[in-house]
N, C-alpha and C. Protein backbone atom coordinates (compact mmCIF):
# COMPACT_ATOMS: atom_id res chain seq x y z
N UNK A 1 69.76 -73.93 67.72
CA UNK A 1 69.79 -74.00 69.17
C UNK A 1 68.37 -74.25 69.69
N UNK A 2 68.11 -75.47 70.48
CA UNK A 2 66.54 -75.72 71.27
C UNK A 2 66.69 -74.55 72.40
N UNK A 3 65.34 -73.86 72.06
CA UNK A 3 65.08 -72.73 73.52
C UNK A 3 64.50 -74.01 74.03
N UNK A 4 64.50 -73.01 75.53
CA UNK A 4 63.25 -73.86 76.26
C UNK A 4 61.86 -72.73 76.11
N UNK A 5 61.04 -73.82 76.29
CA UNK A 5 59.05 -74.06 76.13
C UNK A 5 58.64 -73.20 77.38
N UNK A 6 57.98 -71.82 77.49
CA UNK A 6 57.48 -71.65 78.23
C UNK A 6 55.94 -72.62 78.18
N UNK A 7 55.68 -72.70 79.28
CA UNK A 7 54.60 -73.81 79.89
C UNK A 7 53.70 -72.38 80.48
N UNK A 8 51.93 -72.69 80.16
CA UNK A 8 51.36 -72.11 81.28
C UNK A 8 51.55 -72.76 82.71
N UNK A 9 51.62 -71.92 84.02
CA UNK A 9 50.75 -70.51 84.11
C UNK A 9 51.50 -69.16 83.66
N UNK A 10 52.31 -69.47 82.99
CA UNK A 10 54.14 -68.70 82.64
C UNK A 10 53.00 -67.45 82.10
N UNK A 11 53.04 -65.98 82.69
CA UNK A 11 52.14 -64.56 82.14
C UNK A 11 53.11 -64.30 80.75
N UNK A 12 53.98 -64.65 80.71
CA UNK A 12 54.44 -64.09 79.26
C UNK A 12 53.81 -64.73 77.96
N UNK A 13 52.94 -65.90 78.61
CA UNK A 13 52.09 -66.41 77.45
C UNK A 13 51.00 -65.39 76.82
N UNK A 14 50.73 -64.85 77.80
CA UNK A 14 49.19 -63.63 77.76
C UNK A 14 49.75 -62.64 77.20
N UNK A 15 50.88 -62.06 77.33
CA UNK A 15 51.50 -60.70 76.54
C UNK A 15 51.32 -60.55 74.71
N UNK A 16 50.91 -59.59 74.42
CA UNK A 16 50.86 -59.49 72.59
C UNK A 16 52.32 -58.86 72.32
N UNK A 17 52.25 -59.40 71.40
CA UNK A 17 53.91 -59.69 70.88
C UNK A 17 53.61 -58.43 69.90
N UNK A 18 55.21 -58.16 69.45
CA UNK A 18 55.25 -56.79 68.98
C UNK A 18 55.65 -57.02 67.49
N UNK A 19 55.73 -56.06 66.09
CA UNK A 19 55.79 -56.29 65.33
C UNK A 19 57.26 -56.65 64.62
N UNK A 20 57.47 -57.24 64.24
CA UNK A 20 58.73 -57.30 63.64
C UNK A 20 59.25 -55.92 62.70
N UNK A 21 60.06 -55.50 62.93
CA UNK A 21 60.40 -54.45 62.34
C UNK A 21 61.93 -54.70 61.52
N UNK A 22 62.79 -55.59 62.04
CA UNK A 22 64.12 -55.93 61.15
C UNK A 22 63.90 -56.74 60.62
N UNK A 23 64.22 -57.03 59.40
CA UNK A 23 64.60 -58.73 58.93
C UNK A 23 66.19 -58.46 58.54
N UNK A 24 66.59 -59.42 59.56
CA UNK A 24 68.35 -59.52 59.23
C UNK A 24 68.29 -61.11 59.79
N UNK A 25 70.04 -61.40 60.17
CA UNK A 25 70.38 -62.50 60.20
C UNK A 25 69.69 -63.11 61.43
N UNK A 26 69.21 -61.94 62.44
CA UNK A 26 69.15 -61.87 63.97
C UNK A 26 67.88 -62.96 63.93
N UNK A 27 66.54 -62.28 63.16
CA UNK A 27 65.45 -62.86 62.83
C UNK A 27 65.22 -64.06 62.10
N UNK A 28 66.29 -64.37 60.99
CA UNK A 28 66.52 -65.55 60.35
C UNK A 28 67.53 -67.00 61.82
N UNK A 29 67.98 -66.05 62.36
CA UNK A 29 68.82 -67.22 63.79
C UNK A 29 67.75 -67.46 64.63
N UNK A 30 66.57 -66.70 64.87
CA UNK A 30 65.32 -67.12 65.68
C UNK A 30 64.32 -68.23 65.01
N UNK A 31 64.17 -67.86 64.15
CA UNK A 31 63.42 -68.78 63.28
C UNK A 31 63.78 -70.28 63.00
N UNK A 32 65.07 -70.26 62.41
CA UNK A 32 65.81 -71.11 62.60
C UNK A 32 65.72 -72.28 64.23
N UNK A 33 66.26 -71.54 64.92
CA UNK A 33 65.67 -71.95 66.65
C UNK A 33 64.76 -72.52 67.20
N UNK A 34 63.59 -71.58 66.42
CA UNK A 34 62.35 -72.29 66.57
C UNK A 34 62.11 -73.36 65.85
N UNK A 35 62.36 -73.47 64.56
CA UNK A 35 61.93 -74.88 63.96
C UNK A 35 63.23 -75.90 64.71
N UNK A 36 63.63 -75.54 64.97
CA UNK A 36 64.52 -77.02 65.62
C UNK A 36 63.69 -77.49 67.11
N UNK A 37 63.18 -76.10 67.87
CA UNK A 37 63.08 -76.53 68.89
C UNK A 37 61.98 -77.09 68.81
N UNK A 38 60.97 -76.74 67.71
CA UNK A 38 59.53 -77.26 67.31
C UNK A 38 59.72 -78.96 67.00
N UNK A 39 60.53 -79.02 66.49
CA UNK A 39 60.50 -80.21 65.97
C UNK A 39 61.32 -81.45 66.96
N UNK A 40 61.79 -80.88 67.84
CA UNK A 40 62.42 -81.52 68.96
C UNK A 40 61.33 -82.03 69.91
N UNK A 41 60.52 -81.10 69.91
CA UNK A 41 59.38 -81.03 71.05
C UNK A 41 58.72 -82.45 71.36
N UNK A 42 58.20 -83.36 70.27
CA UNK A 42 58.15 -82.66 68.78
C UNK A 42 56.16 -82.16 68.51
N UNK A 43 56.22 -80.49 67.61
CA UNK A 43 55.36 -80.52 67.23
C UNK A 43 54.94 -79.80 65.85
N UNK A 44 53.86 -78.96 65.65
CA UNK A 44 53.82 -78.61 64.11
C UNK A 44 53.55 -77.32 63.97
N UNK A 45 53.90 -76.56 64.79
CA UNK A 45 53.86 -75.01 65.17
C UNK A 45 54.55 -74.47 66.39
N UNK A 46 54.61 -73.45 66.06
CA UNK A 46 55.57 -72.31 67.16
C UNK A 46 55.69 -71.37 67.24
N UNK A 47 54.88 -70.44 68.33
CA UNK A 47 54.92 -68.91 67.97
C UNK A 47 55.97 -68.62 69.05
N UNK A 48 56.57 -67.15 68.64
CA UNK A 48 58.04 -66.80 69.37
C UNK A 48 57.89 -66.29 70.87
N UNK A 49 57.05 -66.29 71.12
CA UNK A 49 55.95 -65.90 72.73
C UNK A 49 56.15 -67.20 73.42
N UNK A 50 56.34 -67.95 72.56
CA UNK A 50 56.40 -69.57 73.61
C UNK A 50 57.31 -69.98 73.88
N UNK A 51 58.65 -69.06 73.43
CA UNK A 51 59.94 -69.33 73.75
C UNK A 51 60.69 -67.87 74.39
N UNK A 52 59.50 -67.22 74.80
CA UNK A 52 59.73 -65.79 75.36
C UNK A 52 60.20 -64.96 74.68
N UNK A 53 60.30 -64.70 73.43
CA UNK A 53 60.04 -63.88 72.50
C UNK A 53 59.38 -62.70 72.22
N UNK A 54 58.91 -61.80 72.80
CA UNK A 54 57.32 -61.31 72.38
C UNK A 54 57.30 -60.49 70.33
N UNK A 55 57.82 -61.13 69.86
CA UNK A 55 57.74 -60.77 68.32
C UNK A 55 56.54 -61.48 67.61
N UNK A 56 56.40 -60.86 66.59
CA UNK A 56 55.38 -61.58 65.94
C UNK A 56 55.75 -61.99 64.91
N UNK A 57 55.82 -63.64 65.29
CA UNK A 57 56.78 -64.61 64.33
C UNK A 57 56.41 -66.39 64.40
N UNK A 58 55.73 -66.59 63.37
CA UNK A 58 55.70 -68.15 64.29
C UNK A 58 56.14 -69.25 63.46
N UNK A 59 56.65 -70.39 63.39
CA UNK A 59 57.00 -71.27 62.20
C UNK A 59 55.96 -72.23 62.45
N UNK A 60 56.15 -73.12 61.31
CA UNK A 60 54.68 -74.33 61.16
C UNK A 60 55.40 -75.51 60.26
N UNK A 61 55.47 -76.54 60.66
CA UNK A 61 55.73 -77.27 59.39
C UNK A 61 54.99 -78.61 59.91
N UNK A 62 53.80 -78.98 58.50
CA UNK A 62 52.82 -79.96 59.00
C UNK A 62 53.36 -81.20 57.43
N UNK A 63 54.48 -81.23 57.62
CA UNK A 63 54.99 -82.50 56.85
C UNK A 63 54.41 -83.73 58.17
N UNK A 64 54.27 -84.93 57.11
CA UNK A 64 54.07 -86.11 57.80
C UNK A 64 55.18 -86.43 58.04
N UNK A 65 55.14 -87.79 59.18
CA UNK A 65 56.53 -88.57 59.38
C UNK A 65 57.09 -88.99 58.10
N UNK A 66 56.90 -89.48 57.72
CA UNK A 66 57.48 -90.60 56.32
C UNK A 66 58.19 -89.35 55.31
N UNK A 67 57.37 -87.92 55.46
CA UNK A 67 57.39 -86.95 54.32
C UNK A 67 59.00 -85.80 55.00
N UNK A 68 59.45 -85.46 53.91
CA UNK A 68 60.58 -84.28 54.41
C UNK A 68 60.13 -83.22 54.85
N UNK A 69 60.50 -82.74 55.91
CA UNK A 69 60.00 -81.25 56.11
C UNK A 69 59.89 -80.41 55.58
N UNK A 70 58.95 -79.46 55.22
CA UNK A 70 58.54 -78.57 54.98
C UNK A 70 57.83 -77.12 55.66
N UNK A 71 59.42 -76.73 56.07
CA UNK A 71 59.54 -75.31 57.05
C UNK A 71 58.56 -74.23 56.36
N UNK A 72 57.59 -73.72 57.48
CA UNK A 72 57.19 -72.47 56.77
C UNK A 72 57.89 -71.42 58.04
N UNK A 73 57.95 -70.12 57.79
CA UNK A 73 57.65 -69.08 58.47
C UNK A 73 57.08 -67.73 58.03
N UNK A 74 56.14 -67.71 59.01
CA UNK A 74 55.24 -66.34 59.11
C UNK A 74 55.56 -65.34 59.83
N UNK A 75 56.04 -64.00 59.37
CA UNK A 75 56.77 -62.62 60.11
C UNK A 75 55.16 -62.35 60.18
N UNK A 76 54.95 -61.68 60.96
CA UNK A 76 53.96 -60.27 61.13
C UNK A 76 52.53 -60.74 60.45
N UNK A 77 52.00 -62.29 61.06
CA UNK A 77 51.02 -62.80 60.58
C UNK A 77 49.50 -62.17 60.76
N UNK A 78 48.80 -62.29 59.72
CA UNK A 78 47.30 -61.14 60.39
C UNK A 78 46.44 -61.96 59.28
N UNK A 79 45.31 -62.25 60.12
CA UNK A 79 44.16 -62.68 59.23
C UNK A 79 43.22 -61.94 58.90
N UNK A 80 43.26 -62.01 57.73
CA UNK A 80 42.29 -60.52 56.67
C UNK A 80 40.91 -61.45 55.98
N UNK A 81 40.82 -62.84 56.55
CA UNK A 81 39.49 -62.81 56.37
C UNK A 81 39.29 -64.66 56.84
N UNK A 82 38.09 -64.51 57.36
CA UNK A 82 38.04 -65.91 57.61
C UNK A 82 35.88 -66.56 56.99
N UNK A 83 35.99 -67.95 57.31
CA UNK A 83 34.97 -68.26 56.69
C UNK A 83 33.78 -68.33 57.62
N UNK A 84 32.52 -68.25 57.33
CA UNK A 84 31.29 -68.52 57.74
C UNK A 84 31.65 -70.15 59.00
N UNK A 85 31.67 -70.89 57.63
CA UNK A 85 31.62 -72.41 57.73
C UNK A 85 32.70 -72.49 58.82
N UNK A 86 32.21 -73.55 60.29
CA UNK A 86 33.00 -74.21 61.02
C UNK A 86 33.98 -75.12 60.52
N UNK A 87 35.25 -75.43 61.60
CA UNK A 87 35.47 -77.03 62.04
C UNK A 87 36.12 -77.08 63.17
N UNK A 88 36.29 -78.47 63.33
CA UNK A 88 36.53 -78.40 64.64
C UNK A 88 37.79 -79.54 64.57
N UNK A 89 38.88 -79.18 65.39
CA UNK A 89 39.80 -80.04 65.29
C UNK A 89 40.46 -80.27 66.76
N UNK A 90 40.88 -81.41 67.07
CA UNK A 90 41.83 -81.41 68.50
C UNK A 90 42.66 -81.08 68.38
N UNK A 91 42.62 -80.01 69.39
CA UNK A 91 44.11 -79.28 69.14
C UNK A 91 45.06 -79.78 70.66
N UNK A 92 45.89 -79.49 70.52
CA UNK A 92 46.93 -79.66 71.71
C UNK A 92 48.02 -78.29 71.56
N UNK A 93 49.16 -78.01 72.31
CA UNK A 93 50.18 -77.02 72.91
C UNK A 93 51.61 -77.19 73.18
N UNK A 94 52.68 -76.88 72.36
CA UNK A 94 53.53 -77.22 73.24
C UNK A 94 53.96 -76.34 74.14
N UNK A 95 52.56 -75.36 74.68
CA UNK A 95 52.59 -74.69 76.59
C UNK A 95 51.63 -75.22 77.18
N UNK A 96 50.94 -76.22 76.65
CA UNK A 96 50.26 -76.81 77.60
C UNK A 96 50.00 -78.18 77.40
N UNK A 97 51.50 -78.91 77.73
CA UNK A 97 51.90 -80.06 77.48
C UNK A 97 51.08 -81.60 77.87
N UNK A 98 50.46 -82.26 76.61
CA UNK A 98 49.77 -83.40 76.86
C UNK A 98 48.49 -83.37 77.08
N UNK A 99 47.85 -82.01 76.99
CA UNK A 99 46.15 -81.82 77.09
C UNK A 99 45.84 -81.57 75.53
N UNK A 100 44.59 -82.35 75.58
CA UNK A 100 44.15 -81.95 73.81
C UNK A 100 42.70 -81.90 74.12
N UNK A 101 42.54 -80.79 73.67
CA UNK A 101 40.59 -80.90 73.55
C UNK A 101 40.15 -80.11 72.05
N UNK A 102 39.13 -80.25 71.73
CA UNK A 102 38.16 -80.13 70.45
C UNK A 102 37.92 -78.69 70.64
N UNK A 103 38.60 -78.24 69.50
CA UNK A 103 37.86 -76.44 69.53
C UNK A 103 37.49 -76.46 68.46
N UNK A 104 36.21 -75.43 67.86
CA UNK A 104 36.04 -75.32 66.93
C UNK A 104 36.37 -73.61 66.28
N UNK A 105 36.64 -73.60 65.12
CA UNK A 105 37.39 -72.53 64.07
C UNK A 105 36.69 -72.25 63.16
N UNK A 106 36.98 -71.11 62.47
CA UNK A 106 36.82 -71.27 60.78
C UNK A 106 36.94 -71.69 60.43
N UNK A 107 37.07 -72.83 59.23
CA UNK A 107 37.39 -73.80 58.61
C UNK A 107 38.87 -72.82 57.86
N UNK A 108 38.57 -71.60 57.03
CA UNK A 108 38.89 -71.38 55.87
C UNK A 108 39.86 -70.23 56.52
N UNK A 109 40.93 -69.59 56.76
CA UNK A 109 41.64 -68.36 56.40
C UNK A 109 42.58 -67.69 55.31
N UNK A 110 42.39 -66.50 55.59
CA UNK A 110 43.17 -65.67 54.53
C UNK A 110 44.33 -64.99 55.74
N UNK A 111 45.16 -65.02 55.48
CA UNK A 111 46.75 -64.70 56.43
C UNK A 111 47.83 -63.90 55.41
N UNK A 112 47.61 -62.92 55.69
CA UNK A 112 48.62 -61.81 54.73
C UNK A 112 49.92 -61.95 55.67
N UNK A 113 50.94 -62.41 55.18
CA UNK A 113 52.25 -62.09 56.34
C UNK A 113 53.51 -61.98 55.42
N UNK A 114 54.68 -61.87 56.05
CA UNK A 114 55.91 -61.42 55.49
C UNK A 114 56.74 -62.61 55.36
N UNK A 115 57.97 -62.99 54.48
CA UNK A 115 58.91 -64.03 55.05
C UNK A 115 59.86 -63.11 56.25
N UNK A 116 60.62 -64.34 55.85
CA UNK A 116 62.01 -63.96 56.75
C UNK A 116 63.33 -63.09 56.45
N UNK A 117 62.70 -62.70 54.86
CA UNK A 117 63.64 -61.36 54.11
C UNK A 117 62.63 -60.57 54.48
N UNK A 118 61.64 -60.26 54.31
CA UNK A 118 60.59 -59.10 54.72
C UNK A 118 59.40 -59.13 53.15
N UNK A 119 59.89 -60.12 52.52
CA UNK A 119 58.80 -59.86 51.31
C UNK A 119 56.84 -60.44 51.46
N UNK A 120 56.49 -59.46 50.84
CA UNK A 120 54.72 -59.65 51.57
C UNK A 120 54.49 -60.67 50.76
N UNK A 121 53.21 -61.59 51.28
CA UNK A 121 52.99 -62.94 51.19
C UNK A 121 51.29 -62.70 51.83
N UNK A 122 50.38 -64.05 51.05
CA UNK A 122 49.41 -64.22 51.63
C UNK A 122 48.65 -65.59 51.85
N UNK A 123 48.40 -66.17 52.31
CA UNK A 123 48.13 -67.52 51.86
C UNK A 123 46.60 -67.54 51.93
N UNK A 124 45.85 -68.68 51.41
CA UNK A 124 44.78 -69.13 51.44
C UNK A 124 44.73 -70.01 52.82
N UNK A 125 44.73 -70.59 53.45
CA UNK A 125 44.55 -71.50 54.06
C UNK A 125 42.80 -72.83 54.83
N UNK A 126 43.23 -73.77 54.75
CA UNK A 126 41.96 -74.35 55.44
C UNK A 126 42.37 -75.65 55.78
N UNK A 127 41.39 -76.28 56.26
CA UNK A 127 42.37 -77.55 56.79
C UNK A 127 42.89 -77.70 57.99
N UNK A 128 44.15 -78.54 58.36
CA UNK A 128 44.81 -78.01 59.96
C UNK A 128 45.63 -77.16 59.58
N UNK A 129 45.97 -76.49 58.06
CA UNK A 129 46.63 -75.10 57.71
C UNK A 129 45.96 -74.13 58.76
N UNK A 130 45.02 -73.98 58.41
CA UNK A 130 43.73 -72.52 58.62
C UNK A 130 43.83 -73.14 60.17
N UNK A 131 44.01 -74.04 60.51
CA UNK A 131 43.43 -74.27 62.71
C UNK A 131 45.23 -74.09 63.03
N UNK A 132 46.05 -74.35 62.51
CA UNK A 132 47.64 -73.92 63.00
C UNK A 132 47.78 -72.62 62.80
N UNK A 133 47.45 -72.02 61.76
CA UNK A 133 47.88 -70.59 61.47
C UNK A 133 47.20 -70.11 62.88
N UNK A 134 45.57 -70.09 62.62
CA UNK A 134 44.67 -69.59 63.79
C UNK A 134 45.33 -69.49 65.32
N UNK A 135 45.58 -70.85 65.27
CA UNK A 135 46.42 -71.46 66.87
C UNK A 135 47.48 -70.56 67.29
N UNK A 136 48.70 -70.41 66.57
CA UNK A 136 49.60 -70.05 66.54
C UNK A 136 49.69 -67.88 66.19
N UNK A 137 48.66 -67.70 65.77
CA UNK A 137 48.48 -66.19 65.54
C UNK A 137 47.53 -66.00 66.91
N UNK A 138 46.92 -66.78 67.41
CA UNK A 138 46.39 -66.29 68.78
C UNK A 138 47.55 -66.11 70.19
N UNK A 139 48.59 -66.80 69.71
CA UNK A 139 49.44 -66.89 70.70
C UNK A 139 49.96 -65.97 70.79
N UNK A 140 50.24 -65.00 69.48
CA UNK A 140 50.74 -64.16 69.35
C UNK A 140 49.78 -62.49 69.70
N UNK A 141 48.81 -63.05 69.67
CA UNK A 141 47.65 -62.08 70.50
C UNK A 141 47.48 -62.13 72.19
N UNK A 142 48.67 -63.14 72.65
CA UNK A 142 48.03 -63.69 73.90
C UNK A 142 47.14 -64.66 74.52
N UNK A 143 46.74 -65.61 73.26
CA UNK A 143 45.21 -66.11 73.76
C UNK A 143 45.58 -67.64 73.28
N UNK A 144 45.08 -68.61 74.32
CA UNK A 144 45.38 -69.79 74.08
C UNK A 144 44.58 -70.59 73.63
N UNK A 145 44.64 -71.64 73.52
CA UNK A 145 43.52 -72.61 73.06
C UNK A 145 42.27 -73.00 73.95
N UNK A 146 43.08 -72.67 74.80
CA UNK A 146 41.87 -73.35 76.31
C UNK A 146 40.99 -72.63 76.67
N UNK A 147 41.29 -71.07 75.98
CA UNK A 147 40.34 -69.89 76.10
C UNK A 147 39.03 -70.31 75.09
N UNK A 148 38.82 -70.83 74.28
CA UNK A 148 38.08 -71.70 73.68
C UNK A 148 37.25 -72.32 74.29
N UNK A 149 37.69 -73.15 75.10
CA UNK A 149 36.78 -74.24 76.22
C UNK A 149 36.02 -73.31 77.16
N UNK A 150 35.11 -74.14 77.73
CA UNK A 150 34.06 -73.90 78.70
C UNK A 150 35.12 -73.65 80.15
N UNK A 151 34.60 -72.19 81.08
CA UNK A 151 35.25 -71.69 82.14
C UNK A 151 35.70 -73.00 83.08
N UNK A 152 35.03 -74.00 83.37
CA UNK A 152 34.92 -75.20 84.12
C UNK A 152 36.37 -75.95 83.46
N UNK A 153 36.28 -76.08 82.50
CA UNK A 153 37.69 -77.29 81.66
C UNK A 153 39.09 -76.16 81.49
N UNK A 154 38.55 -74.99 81.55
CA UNK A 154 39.72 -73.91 81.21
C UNK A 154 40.47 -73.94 82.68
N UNK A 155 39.84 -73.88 83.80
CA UNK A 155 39.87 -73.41 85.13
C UNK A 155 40.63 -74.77 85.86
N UNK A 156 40.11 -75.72 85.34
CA UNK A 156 40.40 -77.29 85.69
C UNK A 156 42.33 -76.96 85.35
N UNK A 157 42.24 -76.74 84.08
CA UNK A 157 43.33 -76.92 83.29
C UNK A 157 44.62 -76.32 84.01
N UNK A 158 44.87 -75.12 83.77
CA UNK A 158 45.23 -73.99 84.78
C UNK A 158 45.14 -74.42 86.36
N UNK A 159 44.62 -74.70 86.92
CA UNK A 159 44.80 -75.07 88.04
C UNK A 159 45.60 -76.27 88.37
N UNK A 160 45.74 -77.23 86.99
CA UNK A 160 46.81 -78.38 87.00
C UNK A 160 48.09 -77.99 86.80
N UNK A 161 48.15 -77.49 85.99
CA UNK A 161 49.79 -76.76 85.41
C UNK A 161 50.10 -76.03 86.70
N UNK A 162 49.56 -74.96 87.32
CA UNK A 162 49.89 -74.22 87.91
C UNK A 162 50.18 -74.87 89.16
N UNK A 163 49.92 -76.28 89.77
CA UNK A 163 50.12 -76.90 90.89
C UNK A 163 51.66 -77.64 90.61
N UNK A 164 51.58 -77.80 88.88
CA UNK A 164 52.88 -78.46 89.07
C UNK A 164 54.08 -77.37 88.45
N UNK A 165 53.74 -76.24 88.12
CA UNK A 165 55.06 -75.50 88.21
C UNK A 165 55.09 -74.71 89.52
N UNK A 166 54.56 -74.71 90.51
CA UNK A 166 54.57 -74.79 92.10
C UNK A 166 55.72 -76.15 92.64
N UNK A 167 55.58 -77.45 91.97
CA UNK A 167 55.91 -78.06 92.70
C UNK A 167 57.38 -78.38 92.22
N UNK A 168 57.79 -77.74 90.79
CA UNK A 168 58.90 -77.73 89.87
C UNK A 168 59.80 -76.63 90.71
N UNK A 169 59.02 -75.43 90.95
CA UNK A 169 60.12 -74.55 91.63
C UNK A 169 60.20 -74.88 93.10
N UNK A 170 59.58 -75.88 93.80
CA UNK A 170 60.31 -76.30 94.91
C UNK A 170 61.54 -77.27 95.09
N UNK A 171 61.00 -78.15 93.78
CA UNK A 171 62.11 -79.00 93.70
C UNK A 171 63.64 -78.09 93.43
N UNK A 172 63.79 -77.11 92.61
CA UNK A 172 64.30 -76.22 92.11
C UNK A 172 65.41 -75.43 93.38
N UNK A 173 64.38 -75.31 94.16
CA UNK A 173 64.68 -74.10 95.52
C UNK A 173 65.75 -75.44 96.61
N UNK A 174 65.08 -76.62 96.34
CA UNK A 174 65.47 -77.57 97.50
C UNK A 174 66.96 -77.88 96.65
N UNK A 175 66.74 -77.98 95.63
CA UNK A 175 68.08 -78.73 94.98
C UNK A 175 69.15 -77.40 95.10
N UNK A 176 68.86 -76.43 95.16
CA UNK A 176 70.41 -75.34 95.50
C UNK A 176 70.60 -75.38 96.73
């Protein structure tokens, strides 16, 4: 089933999501959800906060076009260590639809997390592995990409979205 995308200025983006505590079918039908709706979007991550969720749960799958998918999911993701060494990659949102700017990261993480039965797991990551995990475990802290950028491009940003989901719920209000 495609949820719908919360979009900033939506506050449930800012909320920290809570820990997963079941793994049953309930958590395997969310997950599920999300990679469809991820890939509908279409993009290469999805934390469960962006579909109003507040769990801590996010899927990722960075197959190429040409290549078959390759679903991951991360229960109860936490980074237990990251690197010295930068990089910097353009990132983009699917809550903050069609803006991409250059943040820079760790290059390298370590991400201890659970599957979707509950068994512990850790990965190495680096690459746009290590900047999706990052991306997508901040969301789940509340914190977006744009928090990254300079107050001026953050403020810009936010003040665009927020003019047009102003102008979405009028259309909204006029059409009933």
């Amino acid at each position: 089933m495609i949820r719908p995308i919360l979009s900033i200025p939506d506050p449930v983006l800012r909320e920290k999501s809570a820990p997963v505590e079941k793994f049953d079918d309930e958590l395997r039908k969310l997950a599920a959800d999300m990679l469809e709706t991820m890939y509908k979007a279409p993009g290469i991550g999805l934390a469960a906060i962006q579909v109003g969720i507040p769990k801590r749960l996010l899927v990722i799958d960075l197959a190429k076009k040409d290549e078959p998918p390759q679903p991951q999911i991360f229960v109860n993701p936490e980074i237990t260590a990251k690197s010295e060494e930068k990089a910097i990659y353009e990132e983009g949102c699917l809550s903050i639809p069609e803006y991409y700017e250059e943040v820079e990261r760790p290059s390298r993480v370590t991400v201890r997390y659970q599957d979707e039965h509950g068994a512990e797991k850790t990965v190495e990551a680096e690459g746009l592995l290590s900047t999706c995990l990052q991306h997508e475990i901040d969301h789940l802290d509340g914190k977006l990409f744009i928090d990254y950028l300079s107050k001026l491009k953050r403020d810009r940003v936010v003040k665009k979205f927020t003019k047009i989901a102003k102008e979405k719920a009028r259309e909204e209000e006029g059409a009933e």
